[in-house]
PDB file of N, CA and C in Angstrom:
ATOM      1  N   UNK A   1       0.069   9.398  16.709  1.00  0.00           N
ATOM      2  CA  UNK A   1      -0.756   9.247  15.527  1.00  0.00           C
ATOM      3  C   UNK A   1      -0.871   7.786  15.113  1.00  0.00           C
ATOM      4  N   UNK A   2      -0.812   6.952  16.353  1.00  0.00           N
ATOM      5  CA  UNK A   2      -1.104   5.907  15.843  1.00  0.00           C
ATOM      6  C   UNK A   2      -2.431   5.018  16.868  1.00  0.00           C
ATOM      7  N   UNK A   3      -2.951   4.128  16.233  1.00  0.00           N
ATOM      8  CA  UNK A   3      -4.391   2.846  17.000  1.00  0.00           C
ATOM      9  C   UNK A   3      -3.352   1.615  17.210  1.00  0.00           C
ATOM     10  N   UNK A   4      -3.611   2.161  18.600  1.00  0.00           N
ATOM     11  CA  UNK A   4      -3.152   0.405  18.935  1.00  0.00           C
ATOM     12  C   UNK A   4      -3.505  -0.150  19.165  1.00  0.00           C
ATOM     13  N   UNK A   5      -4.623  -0.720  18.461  1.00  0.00           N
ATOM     14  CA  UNK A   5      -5.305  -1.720  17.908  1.00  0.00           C
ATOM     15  C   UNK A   5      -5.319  -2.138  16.461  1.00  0.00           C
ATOM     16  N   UNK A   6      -4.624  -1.212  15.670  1.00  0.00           N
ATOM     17  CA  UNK A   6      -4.527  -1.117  14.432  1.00  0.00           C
ATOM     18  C   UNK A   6      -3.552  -2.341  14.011  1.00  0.00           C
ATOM     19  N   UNK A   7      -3.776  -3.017  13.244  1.00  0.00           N
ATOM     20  CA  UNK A   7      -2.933  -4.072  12.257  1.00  0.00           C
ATOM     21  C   UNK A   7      -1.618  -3.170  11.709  1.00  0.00           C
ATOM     22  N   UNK A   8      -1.780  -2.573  10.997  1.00  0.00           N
ATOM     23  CA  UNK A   8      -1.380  -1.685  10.107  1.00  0.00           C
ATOM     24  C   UNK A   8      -0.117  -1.089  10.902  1.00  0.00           C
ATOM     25  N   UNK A   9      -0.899  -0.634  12.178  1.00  0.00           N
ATOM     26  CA  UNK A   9      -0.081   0.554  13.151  1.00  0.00           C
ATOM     27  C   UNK A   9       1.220  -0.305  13.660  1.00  0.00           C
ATOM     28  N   UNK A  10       0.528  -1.833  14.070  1.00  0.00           N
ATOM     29  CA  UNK A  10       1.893  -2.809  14.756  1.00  0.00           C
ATOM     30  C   UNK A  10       2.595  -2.893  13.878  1.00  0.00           C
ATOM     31  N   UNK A  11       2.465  -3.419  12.043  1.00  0.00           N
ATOM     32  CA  UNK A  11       3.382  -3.605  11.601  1.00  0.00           C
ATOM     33  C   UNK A  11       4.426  -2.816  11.347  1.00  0.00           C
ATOM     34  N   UNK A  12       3.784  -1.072  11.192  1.00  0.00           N
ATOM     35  CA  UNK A  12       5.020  -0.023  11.080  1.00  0.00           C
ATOM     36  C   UNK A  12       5.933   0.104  12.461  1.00  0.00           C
ATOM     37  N   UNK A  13       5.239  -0.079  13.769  1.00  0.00           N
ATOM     38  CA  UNK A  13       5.766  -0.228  14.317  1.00  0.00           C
ATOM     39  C   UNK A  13       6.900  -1.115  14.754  1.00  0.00           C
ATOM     40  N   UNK A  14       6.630  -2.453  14.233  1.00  0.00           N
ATOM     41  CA  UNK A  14       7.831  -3.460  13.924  1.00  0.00           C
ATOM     42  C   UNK A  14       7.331  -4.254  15.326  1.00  0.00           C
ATOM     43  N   UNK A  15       6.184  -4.266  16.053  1.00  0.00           N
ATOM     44  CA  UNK A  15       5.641  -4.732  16.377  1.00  0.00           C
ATOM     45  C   UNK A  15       5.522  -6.642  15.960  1.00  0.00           C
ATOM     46  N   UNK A  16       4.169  -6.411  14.515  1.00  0.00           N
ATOM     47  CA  UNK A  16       4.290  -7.385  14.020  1.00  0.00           C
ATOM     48  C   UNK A  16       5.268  -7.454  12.649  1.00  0.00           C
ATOM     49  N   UNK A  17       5.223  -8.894  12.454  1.00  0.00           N
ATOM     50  CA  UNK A  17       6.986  -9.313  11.047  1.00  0.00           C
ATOM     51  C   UNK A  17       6.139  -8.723   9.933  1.00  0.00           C
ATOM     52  N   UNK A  18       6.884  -8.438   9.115  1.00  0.00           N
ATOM     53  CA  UNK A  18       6.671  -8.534   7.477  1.00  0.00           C
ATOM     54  C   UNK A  18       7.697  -8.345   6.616  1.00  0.00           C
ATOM     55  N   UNK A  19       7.135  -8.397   5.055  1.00  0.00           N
ATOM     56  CA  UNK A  19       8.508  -8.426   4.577  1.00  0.00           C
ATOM     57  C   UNK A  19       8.178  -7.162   4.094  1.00  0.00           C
ATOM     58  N   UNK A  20       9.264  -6.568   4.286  1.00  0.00           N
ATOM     59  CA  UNK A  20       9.625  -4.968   4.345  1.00  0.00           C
ATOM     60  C   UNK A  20       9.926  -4.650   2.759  1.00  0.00           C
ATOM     61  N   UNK A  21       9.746  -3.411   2.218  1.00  0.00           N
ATOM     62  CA  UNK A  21      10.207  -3.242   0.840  1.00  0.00           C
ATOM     63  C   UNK A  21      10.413  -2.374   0.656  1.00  0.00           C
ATOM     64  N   UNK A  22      10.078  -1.389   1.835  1.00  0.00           N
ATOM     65  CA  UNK A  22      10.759   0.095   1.723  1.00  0.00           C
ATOM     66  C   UNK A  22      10.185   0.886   3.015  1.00  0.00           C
ATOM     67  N   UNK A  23      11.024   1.773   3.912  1.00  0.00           N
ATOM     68  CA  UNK A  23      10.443   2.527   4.699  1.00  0.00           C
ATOM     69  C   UNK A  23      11.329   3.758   4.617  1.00  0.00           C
ATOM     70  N   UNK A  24      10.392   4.974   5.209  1.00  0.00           N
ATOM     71  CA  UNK A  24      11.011   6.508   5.565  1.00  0.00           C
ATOM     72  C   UNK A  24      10.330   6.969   6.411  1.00  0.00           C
ATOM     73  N   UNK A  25      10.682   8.285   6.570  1.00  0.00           N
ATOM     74  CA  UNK A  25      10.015   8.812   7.660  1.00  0.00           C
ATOM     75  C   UNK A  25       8.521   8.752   7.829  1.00  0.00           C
ATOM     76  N   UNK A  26       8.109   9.136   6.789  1.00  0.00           N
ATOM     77  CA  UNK A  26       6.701   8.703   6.657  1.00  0.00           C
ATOM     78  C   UNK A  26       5.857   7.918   5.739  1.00  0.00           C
ATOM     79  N   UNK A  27       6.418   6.484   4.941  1.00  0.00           N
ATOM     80  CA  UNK A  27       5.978   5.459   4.639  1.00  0.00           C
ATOM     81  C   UNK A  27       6.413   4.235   5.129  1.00  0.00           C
ATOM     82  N   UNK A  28       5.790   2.951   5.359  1.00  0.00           N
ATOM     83  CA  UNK A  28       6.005   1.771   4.810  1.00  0.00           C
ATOM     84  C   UNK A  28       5.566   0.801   4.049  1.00  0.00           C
ATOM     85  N   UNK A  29       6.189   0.322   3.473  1.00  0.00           N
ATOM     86  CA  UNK A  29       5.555  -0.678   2.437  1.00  0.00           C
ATOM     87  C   UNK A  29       5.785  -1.951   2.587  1.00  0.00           C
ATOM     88  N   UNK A  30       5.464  -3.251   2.220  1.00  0.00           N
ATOM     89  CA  UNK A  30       5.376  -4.401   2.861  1.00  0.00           C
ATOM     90  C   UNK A  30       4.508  -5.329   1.764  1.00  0.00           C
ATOM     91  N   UNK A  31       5.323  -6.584   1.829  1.00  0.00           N
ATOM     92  CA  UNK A  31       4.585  -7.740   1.054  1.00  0.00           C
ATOM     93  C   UNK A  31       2.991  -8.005   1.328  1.00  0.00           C
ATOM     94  N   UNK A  32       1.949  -7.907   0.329  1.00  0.00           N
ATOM     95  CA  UNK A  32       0.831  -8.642   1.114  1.00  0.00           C
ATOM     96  C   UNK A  32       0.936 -10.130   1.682  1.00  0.00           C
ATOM     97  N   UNK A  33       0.113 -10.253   2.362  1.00  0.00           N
ATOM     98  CA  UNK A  33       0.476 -11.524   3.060  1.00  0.00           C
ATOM     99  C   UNK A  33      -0.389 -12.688   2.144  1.00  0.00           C
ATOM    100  N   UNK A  34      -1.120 -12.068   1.125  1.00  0.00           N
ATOM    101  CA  UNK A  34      -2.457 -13.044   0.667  1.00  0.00           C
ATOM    102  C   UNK A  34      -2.075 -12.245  -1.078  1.00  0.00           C
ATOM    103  N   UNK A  35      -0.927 -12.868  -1.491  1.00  0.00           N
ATOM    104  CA  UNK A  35      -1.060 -11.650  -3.099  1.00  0.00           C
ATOM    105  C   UNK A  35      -1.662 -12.031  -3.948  1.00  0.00           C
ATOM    106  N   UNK A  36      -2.836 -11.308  -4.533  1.00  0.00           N
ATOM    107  CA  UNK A  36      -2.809 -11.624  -5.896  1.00  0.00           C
ATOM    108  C   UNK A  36      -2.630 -11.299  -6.735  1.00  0.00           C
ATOM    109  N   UNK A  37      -1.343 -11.156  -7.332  1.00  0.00           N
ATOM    110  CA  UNK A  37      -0.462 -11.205  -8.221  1.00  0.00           C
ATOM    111  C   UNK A  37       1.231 -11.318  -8.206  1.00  0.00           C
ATOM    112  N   UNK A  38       1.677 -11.439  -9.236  1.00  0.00           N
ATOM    113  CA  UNK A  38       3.304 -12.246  -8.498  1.00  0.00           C
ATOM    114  C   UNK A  38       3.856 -11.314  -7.561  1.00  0.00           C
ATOM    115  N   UNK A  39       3.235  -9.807  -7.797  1.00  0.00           N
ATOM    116  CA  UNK A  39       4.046  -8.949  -7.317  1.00  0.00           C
ATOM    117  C   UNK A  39       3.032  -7.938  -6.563  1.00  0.00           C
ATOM    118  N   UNK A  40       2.951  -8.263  -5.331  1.00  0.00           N
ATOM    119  CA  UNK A  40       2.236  -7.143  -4.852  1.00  0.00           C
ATOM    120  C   UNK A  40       1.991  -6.816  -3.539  1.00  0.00           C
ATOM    121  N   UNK A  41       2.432  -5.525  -3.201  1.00  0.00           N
ATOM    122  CA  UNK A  41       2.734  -4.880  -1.811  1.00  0.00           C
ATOM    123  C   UNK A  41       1.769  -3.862  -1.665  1.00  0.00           C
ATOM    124  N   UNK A  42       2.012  -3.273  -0.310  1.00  0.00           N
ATOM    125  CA  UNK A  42       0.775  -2.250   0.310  1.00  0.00           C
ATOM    126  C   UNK A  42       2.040  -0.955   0.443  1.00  0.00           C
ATOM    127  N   UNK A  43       1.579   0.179   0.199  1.00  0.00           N
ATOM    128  CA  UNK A  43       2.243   1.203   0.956  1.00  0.00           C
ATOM    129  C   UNK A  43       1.327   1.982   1.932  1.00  0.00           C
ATOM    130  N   UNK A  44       1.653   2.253   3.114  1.00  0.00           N
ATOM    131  CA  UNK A  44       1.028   2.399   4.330  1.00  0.00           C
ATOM    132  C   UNK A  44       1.596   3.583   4.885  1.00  0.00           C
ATOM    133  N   UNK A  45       1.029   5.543   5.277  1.00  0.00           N
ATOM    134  CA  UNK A  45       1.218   6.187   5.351  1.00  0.00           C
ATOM    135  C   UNK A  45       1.747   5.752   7.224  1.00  0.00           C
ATOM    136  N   UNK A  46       2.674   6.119   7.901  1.00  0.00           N
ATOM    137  CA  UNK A  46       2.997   5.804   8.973  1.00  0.00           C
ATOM    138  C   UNK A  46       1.795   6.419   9.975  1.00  0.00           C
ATOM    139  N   UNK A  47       1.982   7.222  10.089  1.00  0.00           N
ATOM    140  CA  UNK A  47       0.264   8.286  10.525  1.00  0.00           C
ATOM    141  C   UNK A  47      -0.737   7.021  10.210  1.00  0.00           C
ATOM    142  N   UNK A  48      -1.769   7.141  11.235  1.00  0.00           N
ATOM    143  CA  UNK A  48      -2.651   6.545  11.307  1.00  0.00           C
ATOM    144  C   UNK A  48      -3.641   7.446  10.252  1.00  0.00           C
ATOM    145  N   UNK A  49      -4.423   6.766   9.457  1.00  0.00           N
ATOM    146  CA  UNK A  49      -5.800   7.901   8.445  1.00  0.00           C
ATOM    147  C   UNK A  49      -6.501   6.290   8.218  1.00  0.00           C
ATOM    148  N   UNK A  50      -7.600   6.014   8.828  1.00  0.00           N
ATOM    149  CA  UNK A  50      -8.405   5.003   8.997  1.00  0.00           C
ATOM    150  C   UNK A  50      -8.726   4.815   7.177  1.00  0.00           C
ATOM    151  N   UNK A  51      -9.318   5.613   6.418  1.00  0.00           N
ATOM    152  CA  UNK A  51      -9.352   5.375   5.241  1.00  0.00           C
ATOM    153  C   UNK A  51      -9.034   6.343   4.035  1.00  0.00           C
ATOM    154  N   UNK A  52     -10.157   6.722   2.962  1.00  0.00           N
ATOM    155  CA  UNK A  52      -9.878   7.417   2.005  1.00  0.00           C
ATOM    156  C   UNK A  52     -11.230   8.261   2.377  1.00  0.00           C
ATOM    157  N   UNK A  53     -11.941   7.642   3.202  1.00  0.00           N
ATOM    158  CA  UNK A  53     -13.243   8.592   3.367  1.00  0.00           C
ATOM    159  C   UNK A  53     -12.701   9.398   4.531  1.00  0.00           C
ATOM    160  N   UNK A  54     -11.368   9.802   5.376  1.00  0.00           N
ATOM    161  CA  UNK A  54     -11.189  10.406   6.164  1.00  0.00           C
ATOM    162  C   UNK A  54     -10.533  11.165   5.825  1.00  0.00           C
ATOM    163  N   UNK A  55      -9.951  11.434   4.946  1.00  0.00           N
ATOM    164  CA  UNK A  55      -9.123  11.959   3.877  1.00  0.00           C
ATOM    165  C   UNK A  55      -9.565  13.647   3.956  1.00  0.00           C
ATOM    166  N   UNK A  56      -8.450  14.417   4.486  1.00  0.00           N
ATOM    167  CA  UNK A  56      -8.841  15.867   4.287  1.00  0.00           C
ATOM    168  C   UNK A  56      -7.903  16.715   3.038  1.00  0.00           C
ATOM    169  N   UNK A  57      -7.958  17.803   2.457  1.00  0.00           N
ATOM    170  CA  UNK A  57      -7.117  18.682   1.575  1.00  0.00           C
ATOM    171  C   UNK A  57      -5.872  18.892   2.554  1.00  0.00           C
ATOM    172  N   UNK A  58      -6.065  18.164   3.616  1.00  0.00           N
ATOM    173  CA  UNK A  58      -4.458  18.307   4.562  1.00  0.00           C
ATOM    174  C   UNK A  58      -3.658  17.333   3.656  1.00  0.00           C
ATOM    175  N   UNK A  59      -4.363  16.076   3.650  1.00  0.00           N
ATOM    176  CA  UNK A  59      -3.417  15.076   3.187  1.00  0.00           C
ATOM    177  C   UNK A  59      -3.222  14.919   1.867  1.00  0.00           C
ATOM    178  N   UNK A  60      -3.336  16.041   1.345  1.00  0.00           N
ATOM    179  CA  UNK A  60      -3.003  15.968  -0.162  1.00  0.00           C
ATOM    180  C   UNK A  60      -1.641  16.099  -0.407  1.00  0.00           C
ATOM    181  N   UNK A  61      -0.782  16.378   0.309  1.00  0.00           N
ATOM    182  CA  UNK A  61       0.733  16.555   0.021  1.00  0.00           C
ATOM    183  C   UNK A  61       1.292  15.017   0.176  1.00  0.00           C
ATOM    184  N   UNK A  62       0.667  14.601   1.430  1.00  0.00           N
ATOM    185  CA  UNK A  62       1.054  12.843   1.812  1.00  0.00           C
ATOM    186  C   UNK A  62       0.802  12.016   0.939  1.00  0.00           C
ATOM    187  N   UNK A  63      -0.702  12.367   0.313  1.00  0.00           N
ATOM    188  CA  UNK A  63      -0.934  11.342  -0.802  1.00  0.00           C
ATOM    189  C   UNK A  63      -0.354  11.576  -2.460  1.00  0.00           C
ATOM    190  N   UNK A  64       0.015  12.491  -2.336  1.00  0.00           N
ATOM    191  CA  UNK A  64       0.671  12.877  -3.526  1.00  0.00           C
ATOM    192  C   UNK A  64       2.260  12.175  -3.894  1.00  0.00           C
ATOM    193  N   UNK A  65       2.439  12.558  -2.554  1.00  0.00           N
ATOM    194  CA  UNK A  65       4.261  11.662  -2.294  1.00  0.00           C
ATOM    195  C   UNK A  65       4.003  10.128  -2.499  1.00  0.00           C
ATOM    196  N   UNK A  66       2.828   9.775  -1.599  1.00  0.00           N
ATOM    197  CA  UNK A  66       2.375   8.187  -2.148  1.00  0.00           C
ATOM    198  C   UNK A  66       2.687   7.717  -3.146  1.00  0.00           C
ATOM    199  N   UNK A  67       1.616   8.409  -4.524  1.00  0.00           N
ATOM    200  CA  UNK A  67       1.724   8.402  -5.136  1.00  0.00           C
ATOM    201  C   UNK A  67       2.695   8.187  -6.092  1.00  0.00           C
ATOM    202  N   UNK A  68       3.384   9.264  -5.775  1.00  0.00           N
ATOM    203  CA  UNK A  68       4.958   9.430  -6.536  1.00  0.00           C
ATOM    204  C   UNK A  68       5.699   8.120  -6.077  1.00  0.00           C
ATOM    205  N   UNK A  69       5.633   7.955  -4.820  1.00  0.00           N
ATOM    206  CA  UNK A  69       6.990   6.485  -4.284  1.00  0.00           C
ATOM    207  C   UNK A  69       6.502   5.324  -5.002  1.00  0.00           C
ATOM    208  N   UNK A  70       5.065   4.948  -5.084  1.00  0.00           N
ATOM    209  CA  UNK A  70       4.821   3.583  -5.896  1.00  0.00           C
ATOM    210  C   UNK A  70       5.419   3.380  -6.863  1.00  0.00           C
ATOM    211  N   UNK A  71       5.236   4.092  -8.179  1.00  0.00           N
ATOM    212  CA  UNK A  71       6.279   3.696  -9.565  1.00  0.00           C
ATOM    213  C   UNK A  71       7.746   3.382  -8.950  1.00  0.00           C
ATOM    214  N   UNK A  72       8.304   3.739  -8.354  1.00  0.00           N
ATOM    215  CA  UNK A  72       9.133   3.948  -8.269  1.00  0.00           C
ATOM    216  C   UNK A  72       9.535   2.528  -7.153  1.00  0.00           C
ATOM    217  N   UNK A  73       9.062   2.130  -6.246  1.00  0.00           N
ATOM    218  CA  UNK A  73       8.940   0.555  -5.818  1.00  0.00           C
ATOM    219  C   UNK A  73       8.212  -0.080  -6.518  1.00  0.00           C
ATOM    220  N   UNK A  74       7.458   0.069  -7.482  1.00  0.00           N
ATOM    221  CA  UNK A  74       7.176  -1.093  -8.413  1.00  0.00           C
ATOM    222  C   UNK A  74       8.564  -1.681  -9.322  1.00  0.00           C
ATOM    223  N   UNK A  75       9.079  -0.816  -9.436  1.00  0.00           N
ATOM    224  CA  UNK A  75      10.271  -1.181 -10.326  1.00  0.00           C
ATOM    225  C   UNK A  75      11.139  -1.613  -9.763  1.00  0.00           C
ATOM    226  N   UNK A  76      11.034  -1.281  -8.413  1.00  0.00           N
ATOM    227  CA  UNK A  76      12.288  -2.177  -7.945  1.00  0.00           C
ATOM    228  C   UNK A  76      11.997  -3.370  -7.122  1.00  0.00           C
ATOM    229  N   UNK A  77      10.500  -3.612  -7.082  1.00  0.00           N
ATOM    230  CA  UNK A  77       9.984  -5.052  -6.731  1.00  0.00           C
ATOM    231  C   UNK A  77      10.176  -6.044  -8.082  1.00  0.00           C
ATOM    232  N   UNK A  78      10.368  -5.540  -9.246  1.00  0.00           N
ATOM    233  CA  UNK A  78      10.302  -6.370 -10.474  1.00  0.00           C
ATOM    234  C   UNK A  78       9.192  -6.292 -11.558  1.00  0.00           C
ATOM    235  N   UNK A  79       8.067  -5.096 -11.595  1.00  0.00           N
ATOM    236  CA  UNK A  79       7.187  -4.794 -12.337  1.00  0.00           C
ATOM    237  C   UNK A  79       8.150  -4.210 -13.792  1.00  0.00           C
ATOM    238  N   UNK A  80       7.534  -4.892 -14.700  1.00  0.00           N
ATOM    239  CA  UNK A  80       8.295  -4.733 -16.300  1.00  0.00           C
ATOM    240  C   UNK A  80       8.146  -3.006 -16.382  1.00  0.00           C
ATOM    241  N   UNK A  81       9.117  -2.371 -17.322  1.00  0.00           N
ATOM    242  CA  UNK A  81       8.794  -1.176 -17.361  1.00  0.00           C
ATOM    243  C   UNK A  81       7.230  -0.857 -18.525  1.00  0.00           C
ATOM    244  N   UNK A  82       6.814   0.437 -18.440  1.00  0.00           N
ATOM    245  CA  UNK A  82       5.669   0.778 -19.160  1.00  0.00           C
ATOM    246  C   UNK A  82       6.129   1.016 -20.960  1.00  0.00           C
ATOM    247  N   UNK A  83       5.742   0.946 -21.790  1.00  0.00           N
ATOM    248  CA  UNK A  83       4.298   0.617 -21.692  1.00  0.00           C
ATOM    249  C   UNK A  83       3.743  -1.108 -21.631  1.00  0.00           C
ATOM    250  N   UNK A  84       4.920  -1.656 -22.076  1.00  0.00           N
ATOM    251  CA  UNK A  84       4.430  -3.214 -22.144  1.00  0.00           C
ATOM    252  C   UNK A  84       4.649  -4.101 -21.007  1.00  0.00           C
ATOM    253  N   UNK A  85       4.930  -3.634 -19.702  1.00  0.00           N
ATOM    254  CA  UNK A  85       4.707  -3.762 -18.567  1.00  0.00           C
ATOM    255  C   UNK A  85       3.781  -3.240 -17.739  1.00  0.00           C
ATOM    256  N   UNK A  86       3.761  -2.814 -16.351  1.00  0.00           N
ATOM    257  CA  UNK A  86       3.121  -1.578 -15.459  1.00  0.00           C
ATOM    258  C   UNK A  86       2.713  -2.125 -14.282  1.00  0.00           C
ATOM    259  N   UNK A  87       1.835  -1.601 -13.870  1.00  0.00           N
ATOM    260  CA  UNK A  87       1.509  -2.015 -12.245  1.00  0.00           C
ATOM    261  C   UNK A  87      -0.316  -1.695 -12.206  1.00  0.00           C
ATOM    262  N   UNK A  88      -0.486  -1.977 -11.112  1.00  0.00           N
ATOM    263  CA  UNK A  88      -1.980  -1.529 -10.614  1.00  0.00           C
ATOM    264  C   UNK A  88      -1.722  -0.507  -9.991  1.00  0.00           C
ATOM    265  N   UNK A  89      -2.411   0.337  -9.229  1.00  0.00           N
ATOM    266  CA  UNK A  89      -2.578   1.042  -7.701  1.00  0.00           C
ATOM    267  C   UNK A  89      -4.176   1.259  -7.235  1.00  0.00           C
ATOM    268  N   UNK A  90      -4.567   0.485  -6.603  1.00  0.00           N
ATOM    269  CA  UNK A  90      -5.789   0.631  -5.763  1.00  0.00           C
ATOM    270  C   UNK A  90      -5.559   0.543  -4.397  1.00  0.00           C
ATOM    271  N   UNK A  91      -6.997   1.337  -4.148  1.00  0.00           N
ATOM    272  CA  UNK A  91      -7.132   1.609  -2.610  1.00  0.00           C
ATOM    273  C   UNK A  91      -8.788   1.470  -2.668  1.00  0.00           C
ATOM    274  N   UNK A  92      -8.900   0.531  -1.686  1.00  0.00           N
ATOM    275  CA  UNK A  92     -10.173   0.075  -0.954  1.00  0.00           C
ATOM    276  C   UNK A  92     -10.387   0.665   0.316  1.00  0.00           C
ATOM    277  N   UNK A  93     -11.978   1.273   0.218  1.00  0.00           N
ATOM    278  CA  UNK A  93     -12.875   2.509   0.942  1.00  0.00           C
ATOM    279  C   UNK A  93     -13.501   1.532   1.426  1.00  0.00           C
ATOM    280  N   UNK A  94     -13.711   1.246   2.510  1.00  0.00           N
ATOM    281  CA  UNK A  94     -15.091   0.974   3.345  1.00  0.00           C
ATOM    282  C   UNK A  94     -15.565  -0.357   3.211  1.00  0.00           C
ATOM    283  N   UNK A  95     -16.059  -1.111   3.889  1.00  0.00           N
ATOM    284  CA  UNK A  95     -16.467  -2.558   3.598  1.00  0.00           C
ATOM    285  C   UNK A  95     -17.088  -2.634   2.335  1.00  0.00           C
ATOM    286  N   UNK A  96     -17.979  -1.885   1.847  1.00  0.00           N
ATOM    287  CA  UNK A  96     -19.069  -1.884   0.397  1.00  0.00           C
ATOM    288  C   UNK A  96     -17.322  -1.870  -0.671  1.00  0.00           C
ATOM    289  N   UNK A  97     -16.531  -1.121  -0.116  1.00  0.00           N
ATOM    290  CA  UNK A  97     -15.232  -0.848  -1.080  1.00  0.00           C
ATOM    291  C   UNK A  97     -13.888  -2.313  -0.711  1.00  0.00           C
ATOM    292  N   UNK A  98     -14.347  -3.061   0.002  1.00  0.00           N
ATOM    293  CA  UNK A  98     -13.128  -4.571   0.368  1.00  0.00           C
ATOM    294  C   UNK A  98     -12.357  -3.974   1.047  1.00  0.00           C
ATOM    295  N   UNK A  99     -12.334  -2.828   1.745  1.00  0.00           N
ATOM    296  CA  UNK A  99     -11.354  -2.462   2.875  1.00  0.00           C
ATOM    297  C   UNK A  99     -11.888  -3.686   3.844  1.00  0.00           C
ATOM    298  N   UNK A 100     -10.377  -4.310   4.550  1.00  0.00           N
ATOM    299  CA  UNK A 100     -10.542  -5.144   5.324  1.00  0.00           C
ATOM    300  C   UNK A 100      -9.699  -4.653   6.400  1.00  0.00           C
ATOM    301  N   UNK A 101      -8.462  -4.142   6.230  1.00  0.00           N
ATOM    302  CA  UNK A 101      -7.673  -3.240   7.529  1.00  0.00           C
ATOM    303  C   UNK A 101      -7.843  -1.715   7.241  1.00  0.00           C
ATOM    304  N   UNK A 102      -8.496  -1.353   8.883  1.00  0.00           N
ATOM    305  CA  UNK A 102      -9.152   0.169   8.620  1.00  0.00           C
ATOM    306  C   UNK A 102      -7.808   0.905   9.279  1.00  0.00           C
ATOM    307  N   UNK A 103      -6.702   0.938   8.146  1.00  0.00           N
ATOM    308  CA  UNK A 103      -5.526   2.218   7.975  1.00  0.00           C
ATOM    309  C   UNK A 103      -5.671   2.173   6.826  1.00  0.00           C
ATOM    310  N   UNK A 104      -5.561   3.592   6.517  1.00  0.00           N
ATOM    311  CA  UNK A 104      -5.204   3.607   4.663  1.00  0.00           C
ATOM    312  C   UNK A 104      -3.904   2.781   4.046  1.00  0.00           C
ATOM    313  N   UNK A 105      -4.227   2.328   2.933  1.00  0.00           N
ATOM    314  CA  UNK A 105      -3.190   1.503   2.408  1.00  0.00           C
ATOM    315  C   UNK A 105      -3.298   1.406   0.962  1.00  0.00           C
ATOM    316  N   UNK A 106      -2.705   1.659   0.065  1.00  0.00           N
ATOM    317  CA  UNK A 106      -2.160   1.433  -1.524  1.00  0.00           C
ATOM    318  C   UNK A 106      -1.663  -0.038  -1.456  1.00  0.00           C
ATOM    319  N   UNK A 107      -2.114  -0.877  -2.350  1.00  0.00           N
ATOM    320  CA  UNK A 107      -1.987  -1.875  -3.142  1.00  0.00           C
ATOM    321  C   UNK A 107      -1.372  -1.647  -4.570  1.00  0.00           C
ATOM    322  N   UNK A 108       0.182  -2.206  -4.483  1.00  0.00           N
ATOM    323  CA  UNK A 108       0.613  -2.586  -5.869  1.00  0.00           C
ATOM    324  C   UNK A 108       0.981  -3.630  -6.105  1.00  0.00           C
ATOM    325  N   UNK A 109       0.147  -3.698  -7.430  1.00  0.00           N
ATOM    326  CA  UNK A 109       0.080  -5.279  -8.325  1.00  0.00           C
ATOM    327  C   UNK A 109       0.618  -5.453  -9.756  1.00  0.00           C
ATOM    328  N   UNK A 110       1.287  -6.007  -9.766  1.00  0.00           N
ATOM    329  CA  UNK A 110       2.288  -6.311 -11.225  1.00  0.00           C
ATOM    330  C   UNK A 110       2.371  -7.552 -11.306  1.00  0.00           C
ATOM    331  N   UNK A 111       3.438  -7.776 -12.165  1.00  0.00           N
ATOM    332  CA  UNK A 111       3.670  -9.110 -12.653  1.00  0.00           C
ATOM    333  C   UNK A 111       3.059  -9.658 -14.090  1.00  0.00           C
ATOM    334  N   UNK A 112       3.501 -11.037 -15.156  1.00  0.00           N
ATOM    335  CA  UNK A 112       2.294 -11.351 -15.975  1.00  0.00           C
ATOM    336  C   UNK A 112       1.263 -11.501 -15.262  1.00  0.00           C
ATOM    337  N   UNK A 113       0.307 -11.379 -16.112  1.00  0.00           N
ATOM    338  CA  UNK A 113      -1.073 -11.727 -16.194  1.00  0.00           C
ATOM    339  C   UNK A 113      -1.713 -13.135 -16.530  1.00  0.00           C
ATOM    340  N   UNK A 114      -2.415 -14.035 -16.461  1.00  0.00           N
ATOM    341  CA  UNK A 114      -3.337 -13.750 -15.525  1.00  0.00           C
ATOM    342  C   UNK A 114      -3.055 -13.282 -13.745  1.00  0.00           C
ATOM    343  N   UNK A 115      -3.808 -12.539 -13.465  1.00  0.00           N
ATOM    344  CA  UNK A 115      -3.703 -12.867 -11.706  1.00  0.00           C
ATOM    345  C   UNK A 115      -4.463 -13.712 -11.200  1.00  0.00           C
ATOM    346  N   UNK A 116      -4.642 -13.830  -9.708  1.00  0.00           N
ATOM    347  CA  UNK A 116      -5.366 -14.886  -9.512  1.00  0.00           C
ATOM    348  C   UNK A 116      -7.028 -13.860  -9.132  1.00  0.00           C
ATOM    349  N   UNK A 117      -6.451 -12.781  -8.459  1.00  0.00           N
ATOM    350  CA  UNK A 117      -7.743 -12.027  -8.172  1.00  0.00           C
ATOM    351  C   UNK A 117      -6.999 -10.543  -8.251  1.00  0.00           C
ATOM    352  N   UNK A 118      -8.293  -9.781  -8.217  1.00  0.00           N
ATOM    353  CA  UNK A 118      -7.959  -8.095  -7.978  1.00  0.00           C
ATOM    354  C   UNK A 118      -8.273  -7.536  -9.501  1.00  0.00           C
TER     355      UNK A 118
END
């Protein structure tokens, strides 16, 4: 279940470096390499799923767990707690959407504000 050609696919594979921030059986997460903001990582379903437009009612259990693991590495990357803290979570669809690596991937962004982008 993986493109090997995929960016995404080498880094879970350990292929290519990054800085790691959490893995399991079926996530990893990882520093962006380009952040904008003080604090902000990708979580990356190990399974290859090119985007959010490929997305079936299969992967609703996977993305749900997603879901759930972000708060939960935001806080331990250093995102203030809520309410006078918090985080982002976006995911970019398709070139019209700034997907630039075609594996699905969650973006979390914290830190003060201003950012520089996002």
């Amino acid at each position: 279940m993986h493109d090997p050609d995929c960016l995404f696919c080498k880094i879970v594979q350990g292929r290519i470096p990054s800085r790691k921030v959490h893995e399991d059986e079926e996530f990893f997460a990882f520093h962006d390499i380009r952040p904008a903001a003080p604090i902000h990582f990708l979580v990356v379903p190990k399974a290859h799923v090119a985007s959010m437009a490929q997305v079936s009612d299969a992967h609703a259990p996977m993305l749900g767990r997603m879901m759930a693991l972000a708060p939960r590495l935001a806080m331990q990357e250093g995102c203030n707690p809520y309410p006078e803290g918090g985080f982002r979570l976006m995911v970019n669809t398709g070139a019209e959407g700034g997907q630039e690596v075609h594996h699905l991937h969650l973006h979390v962004l914290g830190g003060p504000r201003p950012w520089a982008r996002g």
